[in-house]
Protein backbone atom coordinates (compact mmCIF):
# COMPACT_ATOMS: atom_id res chain seq x y z
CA UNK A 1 17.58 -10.10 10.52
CA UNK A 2 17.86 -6.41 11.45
CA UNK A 3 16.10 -3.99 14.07
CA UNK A 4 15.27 -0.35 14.24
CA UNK A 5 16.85 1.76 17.26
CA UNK A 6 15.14 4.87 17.78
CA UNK A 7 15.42 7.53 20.43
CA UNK A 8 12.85 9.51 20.45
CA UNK A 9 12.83 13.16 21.02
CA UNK A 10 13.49 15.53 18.38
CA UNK A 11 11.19 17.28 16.78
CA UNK A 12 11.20 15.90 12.75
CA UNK A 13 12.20 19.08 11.05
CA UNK A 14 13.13 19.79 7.05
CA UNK A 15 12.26 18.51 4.05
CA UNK A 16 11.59 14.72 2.62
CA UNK A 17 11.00 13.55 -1.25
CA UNK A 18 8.08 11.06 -1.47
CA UNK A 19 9.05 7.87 -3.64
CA UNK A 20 7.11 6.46 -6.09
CA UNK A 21 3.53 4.39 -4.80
CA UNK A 22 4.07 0.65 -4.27
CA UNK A 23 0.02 0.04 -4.27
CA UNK A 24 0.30 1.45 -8.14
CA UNK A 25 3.84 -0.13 -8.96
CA UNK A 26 3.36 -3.14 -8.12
CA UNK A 27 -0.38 -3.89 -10.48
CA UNK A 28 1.94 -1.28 -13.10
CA UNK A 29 4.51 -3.99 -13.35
CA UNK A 30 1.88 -6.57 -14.06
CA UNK A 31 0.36 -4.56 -16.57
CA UNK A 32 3.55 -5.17 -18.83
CA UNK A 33 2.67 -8.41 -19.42
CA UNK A 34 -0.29 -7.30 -21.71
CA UNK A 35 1.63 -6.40 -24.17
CA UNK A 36 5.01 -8.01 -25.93
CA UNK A 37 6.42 -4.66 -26.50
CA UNK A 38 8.49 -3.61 -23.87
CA UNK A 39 7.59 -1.11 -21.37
CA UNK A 40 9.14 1.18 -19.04
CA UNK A 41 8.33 2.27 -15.68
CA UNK A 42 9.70 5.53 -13.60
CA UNK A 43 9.99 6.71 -9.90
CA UNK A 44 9.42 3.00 -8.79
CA UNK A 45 10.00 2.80 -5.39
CA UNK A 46 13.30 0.49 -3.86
CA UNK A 47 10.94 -2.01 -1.60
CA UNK A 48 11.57 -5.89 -1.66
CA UNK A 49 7.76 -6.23 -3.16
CA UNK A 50 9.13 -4.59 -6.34
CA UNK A 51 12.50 -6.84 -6.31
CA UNK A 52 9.75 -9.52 -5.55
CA UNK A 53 7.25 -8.65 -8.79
CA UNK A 54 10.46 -8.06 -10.81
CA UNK A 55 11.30 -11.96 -10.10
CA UNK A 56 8.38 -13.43 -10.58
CA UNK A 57 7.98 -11.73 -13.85
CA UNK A 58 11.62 -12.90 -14.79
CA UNK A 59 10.27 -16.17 -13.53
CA UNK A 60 7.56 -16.14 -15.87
CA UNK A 61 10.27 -15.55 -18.70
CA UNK A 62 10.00 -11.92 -19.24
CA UNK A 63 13.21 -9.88 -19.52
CA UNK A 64 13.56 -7.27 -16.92
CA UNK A 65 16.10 -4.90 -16.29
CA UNK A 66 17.09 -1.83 -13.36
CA UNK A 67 18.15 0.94 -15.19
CA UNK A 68 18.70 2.69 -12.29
CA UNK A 69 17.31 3.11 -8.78
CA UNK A 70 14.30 4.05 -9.74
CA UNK A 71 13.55 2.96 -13.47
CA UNK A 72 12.82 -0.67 -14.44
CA UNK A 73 12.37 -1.86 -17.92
CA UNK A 74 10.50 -4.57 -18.99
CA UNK A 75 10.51 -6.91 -22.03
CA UNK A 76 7.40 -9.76 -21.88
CA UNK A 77 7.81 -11.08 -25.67
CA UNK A 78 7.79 -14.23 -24.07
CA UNK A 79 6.42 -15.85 -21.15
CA UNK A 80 4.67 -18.21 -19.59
CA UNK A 81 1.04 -18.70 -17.37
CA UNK A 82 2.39 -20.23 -14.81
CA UNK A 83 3.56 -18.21 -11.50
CA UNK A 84 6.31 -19.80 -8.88
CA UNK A 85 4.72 -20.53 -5.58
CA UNK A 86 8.33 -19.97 -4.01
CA UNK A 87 8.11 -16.24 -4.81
CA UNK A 88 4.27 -15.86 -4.78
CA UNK A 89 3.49 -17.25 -1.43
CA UNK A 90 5.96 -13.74 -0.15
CA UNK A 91 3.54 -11.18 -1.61
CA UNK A 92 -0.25 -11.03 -1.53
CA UNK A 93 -0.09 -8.33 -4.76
CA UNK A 94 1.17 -10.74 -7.06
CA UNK A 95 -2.50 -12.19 -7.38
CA UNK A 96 -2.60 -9.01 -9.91
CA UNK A 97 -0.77 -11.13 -12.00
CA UNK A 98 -4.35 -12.78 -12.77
CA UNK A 99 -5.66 -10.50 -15.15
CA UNK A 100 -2.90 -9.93 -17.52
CA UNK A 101 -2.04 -13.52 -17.55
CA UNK A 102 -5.60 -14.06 -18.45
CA UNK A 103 -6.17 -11.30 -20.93
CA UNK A 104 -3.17 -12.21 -23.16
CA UNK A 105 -2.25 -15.30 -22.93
CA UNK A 106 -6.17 -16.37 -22.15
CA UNK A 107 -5.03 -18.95 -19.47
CA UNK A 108 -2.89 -18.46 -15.77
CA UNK A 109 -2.31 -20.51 -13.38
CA UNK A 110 -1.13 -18.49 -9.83
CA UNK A 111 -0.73 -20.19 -6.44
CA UNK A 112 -3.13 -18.53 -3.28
CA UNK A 113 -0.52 -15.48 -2.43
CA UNK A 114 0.99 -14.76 0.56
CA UNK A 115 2.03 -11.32 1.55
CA UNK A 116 1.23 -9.71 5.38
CA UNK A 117 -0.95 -10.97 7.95
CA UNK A 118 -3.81 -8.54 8.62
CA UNK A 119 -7.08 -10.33 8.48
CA UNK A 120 -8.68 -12.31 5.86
CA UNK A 121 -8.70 -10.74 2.35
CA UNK A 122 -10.21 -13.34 0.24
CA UNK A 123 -10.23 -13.92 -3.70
CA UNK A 124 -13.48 -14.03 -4.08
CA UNK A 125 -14.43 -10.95 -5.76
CA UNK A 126 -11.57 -11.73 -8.38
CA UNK A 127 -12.79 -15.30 -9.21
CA UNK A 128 -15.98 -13.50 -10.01
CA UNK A 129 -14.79 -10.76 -12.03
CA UNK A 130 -12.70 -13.45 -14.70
CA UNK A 131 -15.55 -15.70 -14.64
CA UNK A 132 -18.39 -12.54 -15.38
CA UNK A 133 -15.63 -12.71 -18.62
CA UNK A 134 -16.69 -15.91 -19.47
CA UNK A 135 -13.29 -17.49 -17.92
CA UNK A 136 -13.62 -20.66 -16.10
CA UNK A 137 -11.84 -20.81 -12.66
CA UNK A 138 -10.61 -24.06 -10.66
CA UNK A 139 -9.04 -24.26 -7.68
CA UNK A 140 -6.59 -27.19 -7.26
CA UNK A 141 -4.28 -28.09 -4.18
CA UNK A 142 -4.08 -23.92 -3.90
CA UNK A 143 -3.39 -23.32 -7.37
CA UNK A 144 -5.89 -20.80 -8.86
CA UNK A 145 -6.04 -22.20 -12.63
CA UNK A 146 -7.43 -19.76 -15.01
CA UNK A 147 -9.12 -20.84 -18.43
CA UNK A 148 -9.80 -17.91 -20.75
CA UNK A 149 -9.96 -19.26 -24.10
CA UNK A 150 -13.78 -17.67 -24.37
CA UNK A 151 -13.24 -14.34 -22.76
CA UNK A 152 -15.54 -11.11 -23.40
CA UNK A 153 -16.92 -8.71 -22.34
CA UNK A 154 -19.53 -8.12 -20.13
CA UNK A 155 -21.08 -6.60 -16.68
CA UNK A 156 -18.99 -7.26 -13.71
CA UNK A 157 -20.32 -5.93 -9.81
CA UNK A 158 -17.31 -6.01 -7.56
CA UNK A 159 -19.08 -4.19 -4.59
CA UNK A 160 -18.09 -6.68 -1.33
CA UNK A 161 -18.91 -7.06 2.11
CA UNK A 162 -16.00 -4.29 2.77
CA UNK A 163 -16.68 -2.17 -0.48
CA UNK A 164 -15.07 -2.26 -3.57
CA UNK A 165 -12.07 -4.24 -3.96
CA UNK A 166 -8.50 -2.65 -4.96
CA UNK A 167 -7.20 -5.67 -6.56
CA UNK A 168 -9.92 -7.11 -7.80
CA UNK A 169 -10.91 -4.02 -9.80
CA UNK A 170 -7.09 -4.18 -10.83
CA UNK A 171 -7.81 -7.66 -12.31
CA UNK A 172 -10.96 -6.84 -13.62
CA UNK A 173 -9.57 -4.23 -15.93
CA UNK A 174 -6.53 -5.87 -16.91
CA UNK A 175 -8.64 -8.71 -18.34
CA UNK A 176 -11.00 -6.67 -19.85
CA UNK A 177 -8.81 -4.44 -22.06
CA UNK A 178 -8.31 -7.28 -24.41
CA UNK A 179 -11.68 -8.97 -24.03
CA UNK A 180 -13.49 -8.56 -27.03
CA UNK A 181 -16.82 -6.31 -26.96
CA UNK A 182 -17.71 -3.88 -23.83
CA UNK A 183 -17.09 -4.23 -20.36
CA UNK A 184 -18.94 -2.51 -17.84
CA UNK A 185 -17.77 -2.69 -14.26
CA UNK A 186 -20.20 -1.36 -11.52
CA UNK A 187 -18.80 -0.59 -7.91
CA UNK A 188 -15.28 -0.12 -9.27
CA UNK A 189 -12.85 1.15 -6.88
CA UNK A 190 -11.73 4.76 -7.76
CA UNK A 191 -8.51 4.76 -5.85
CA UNK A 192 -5.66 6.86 -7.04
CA UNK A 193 -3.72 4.06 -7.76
CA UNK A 194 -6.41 2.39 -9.97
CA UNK A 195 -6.43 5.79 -12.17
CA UNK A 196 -2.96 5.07 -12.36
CA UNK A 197 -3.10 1.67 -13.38
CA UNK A 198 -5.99 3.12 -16.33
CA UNK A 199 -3.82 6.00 -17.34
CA UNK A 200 -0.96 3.51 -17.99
CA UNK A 201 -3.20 1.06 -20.05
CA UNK A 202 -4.61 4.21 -21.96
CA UNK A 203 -0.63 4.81 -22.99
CA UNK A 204 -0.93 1.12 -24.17
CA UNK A 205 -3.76 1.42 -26.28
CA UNK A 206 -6.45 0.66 -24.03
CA UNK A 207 -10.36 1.83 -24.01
CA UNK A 208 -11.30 3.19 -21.37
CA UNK A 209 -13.81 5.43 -19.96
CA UNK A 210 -15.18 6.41 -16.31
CA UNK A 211 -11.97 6.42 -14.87
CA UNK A 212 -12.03 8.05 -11.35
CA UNK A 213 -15.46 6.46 -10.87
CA UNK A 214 -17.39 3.85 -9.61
CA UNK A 215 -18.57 2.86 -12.90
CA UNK A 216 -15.72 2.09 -15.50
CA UNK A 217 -16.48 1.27 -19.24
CA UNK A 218 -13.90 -0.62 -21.16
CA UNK A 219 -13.83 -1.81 -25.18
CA UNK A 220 -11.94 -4.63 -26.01
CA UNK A 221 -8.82 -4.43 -28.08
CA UNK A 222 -7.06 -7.07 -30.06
CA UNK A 223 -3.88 -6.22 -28.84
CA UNK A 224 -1.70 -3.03 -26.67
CA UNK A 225 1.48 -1.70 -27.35
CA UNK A 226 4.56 -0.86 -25.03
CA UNK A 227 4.87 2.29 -23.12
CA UNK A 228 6.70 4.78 -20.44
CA UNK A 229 5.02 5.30 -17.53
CA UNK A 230 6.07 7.28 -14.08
CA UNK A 231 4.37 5.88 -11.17
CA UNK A 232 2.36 7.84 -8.78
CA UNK A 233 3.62 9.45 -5.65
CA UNK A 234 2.92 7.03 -2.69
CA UNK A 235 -0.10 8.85 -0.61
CA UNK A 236 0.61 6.58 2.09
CA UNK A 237 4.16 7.35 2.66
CA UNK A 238 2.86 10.80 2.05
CA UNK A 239 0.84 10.85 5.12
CA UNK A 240 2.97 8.46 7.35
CA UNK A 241 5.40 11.58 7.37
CA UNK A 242 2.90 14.34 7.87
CA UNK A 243 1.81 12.06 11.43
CA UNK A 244 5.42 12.00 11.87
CA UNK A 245 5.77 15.65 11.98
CA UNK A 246 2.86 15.75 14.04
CA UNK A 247 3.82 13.32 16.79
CA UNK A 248 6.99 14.84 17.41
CA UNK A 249 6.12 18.78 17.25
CA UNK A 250 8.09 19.40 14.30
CA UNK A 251 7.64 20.65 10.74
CA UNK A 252 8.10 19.18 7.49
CA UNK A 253 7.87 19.79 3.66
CA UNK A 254 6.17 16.89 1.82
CA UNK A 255 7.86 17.02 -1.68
CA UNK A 256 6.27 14.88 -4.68
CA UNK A 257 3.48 14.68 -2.62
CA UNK A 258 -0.60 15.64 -3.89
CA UNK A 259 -3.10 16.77 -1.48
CA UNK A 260 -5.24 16.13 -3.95
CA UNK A 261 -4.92 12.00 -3.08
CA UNK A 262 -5.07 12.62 0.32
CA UNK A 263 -8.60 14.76 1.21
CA UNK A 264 -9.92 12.24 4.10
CA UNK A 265 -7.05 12.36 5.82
CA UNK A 266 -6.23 16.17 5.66
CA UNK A 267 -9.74 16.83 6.65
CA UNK A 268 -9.12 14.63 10.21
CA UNK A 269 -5.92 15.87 10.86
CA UNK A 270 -6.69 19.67 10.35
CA UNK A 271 -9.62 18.62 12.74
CA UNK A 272 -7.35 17.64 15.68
CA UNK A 273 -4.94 20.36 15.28
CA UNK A 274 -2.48 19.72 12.43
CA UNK A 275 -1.75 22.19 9.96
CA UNK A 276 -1.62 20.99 6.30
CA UNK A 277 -0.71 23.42 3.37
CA UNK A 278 -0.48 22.55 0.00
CA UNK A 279 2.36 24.69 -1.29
CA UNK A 280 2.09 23.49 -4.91
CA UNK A 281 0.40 20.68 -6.47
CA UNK A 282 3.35 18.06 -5.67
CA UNK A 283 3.95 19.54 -2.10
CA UNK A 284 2.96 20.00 1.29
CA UNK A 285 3.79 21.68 4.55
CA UNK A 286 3.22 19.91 7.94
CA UNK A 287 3.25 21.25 11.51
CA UNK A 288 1.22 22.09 14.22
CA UNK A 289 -0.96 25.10 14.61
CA UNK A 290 -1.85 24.25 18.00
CA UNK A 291 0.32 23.65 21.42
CA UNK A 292 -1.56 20.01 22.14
CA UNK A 293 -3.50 18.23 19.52
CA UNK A 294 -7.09 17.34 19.91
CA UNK A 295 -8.84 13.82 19.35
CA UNK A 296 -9.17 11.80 16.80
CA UNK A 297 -12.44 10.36 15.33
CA UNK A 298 -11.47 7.74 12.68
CA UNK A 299 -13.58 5.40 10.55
CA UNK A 300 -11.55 4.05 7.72
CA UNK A 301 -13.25 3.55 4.14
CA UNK A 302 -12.74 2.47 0.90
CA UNK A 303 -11.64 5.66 -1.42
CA UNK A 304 -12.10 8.25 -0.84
CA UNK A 305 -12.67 7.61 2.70
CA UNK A 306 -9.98 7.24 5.70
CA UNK A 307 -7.35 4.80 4.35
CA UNK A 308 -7.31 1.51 6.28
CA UNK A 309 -3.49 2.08 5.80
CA UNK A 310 -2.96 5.02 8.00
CA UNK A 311 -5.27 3.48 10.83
CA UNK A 312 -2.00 2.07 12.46
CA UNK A 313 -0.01 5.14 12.57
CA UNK A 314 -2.96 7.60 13.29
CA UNK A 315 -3.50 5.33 16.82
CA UNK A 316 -0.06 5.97 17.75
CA UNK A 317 -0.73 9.85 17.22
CA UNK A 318 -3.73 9.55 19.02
CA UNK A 319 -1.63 8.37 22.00
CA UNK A 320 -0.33 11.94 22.21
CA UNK A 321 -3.24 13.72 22.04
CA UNK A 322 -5.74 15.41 24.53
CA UNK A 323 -8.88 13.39 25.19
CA UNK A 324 -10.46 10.20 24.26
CA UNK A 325 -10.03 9.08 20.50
CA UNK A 326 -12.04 6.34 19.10
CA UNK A 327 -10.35 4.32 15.63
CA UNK A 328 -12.87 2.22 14.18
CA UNK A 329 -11.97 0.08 11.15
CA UNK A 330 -14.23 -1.06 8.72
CA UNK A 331 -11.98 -2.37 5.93
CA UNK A 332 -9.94 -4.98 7.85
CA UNK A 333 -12.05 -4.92 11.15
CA UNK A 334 -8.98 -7.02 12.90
CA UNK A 335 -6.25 -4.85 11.40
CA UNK A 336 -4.77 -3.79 15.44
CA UNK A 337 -2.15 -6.04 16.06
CA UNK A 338 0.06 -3.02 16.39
CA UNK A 339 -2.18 -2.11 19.90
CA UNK A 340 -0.87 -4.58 22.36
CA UNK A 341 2.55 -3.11 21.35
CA UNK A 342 1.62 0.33 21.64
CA UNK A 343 0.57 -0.43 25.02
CA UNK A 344 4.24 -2.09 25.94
CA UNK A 345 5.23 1.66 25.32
CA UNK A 346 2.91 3.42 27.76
CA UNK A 347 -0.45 3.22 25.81
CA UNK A 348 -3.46 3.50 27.18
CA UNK A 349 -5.97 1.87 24.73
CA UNK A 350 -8.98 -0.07 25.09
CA UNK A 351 -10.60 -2.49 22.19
CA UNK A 352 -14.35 -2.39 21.36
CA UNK A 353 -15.21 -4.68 18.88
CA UNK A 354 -13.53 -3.24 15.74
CA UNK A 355 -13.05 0.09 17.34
CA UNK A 356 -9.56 0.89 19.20
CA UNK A 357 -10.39 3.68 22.23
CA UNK A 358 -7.35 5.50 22.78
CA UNK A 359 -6.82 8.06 26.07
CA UNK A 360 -5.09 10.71 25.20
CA UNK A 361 -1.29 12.38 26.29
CA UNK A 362 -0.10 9.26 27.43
CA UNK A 363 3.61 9.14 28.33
CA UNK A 364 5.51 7.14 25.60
CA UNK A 365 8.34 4.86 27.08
CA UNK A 366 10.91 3.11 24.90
CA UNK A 367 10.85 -0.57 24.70
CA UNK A 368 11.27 -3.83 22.96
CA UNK A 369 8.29 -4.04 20.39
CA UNK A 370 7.32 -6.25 17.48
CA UNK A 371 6.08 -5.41 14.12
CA UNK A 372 3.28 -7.60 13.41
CA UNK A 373 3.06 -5.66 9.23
CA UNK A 374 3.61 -2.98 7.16
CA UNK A 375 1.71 -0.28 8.53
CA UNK A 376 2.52 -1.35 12.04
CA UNK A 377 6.05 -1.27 11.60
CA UNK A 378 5.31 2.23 10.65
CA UNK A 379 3.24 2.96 14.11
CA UNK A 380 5.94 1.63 16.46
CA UNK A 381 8.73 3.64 14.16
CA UNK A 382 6.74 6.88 14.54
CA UNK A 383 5.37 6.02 18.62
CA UNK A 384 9.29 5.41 19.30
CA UNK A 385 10.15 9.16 17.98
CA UNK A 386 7.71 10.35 20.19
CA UNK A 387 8.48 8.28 23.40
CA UNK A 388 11.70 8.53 25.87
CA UNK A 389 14.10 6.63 25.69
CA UNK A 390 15.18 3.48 22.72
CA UNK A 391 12.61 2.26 20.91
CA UNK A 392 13.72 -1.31 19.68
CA UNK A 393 11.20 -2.51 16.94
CA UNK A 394 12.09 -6.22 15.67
CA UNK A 395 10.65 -7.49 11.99
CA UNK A 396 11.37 -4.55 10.55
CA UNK A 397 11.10 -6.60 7.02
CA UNK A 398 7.52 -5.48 6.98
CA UNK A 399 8.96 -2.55 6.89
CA UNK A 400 11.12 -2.87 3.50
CA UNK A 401 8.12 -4.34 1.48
CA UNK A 402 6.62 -0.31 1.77
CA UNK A 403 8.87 2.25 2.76
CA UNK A 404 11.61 2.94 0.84
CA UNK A 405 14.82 4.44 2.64
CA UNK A 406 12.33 4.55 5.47
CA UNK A 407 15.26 4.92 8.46
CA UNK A 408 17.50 6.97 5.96
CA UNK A 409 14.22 9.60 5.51
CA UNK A 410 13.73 10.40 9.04
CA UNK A 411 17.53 10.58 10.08
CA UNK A 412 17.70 13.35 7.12
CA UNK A 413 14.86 15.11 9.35
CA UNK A 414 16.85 15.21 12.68
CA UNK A 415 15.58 11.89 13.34
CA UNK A 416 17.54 9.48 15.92
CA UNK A 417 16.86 6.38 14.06
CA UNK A 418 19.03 3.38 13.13
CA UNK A 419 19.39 -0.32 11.27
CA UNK A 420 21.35 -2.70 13.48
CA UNK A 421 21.87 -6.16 13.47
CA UNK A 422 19.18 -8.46 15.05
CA UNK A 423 22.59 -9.54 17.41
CA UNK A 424 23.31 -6.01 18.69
CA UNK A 425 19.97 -6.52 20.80
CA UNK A 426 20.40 -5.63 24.44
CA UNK A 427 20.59 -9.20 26.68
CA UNK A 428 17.70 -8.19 28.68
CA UNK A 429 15.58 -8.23 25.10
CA UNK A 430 16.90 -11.79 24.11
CA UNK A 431 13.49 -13.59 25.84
CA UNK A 432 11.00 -10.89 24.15
């Protein structure tokens, strides 16, 4: 096991490249499967969910192969329905393996996934989707079996309880490309990533119209062809170092990176003080056009409202800012396990319900904190460049299944930041 070191301090200055998105890569890399031509996929980012998907999909007998660092290609003349638990149970994306198994193969048979810890995020709205297809589900001893020997298409409604659902919708569409007859899906989600996903299957030989929308209409094909693809730039990562040039006064060019993906967030961070430019269409300048920033009002949304997955990081800039800043999460309304470690650090933060009420230009202290996910890893990284002193943040793993070069990044940017051994860990840490 390793840890991050950080001393914070410096003010992030220079210029970063934005690797490829893993929310699009990783549905991308299950798209192969609809086809037995082989396909290849560029800019993927170098996160252990990729190295994950790339074994399961070995695992399922396809033959995949790293060209390079960031090109993968993938030949699925032959596999099989059935995923390993061993590998699924590490990654909650590899449900996405659903619809493709289902659309060309007409039968899959995928264990519940695992993946991080942030609040239930049920199947539900999937099961739904494959059986609106005429596909019968069971679920056995965990086991999500999949029969789709009568599959067509028809009207699927994925809205939810949360809104649309990523995934689902990702499933959903994957089925439906080689479902014979129309599909119509109503409350589609219109993430970036999902016009990704459609613009790839398009390449394939896919029918589809709406994308961008709510509403997507798909014809059935009898069968889709290989392609190249180049994944999307990753908005997240995007905007996880535009905070980080924020919370430590600095400035930073965003390369490979669309403003154009990224309008909720802009919008609240221009609000409290942050200047944003969009240089080009693939970059972006990040400072501060102010001496102190102001407060934050968040609400996160589905697309194309505030991203659930920059909650995390935008608390810990809230820390440093003037005033009172409320965070209220409506996506994963028990997605703050990064506050009580936050607080270790100085914090002053309150909960409400689903809403974290943050007070302003509190003094940031190094200490021993624990990464509870992804995005929180990311929070404590970018709290610990703002606070005094060494930052130690342990489980850093939930790191690697997002950020790719994450440590290597920031230390290009002036950043103090560095991967030990788990061992190197101060005594006085060794009961945390």
């Amino acid at each position: 096991m390793e840890v991050f070191r950080i001393c914070g301090g410096p003010p992030l200055k220079g210029t970063v490249n934005i690797s490829g998105s893993k929310n699009a890569a990783l549905p991308e890399f299950a798209a192969t499967l609809l086809s037995p031509e082989t396909s290849t996929l560029k800019n993927v980012p170098d996160l252990s969910d990729v190295q994950f998907m790339a074994e399961i999909l070995s695992e399922l007998g396809a033959q995949v192969e790293r060209i390079d660092r960031t090109t993968w290609k993938i030949n699925p003349r032959n596999i099989a329905h059935r995923a390993p638990y061993e590998l699924v149970r590490k990654m909650r994306a590899s449900i996405c393996l659903l619809g493709p198994l289902v659309g060309r193969l007409r039968m899959a048979e995928i264990p519940m996934p695992g993946g991080c810890v942030i609040g239930q995020r049920p199947i539900d709205l999937h099961i739904k989707a494959l059986e609106c297809l005429g596909a019968t589900i069971e679920l056995e001893k965990g086991i999500v079996k999949v029969d789709g020997q009568n599959l067509k298409g028809s009207k699927i409604f994925l809205g939810g309880r949360h809104g649309s659902t990523v995934t689902g919708t990702t499933n959903a569409i994957m089925a439906a490309v080689l479902a014979p007859g129309i599909t119509k899906i109503e409350s589609s989600a219109c993430e970036p990533e999902i016009i990704d996903l459609c613009k790839m299957l398009i390449k394939m030989g896919a029918k589809i119209n709406g994308t961008g929308s709510h509403i997507l209409e798909i014809e059935g094909v009898s069968k889709l062809n290989g392609c190249t693809h180049e994944v999307m730039p990753d908005r997240i990562e995007a905007a996880t170092y535009a905070i980080a040039a924020a919370i430590t006064e600095g400035e930073i060019i965003l390369n490979n990176a669309r403003a154009e993906h990224l309008g909720s967030f802009i919008n609240v961070m221009q609000e409290s003080g942050v200047m944003i430019e969009a240089l080009s269409s693939n970059q972006m300048r990040v400072g501060l056009n102010e001496s102190e920033l102001n407060s934050l009002e968040i609400i996160t949304l589905p697309y194309p409202g505030f991203p659930t997955d920059l909650q995390a990081q935008s608390c810990a800039l809230a820390c440093k800012a003037k005033g009172i800043s409320i965070l209220t999460e409506r996506v994963y309304p028990s997605r703050f396990m990064h506050v009580p470690e936050l607080m270790r650090m100085g914090a002053d933060i309150a909960m409400e319900g689903s809403s974290s009420v943050v007070k302003g230009k509190s003094k940031l202290t190094g200490a021993p904190v624990m990464a509870s996910d992804l995005r929180a890893s990311a929070a404590l990284i970018l709290a610990g460049l703002a606070a005094e002193g060494e930052t130690w943040v342990q489980r850093i793993y939930h790191l690697d299944r997002g950020y790719d070069a994450f440590e290597k990044k920031l230390q290009a940017l002036g950043g103090i930041v560095e991967r030990i051994p788990e061992s190197k860990l101060p005594k006085s840490f060794s009961t945390f």
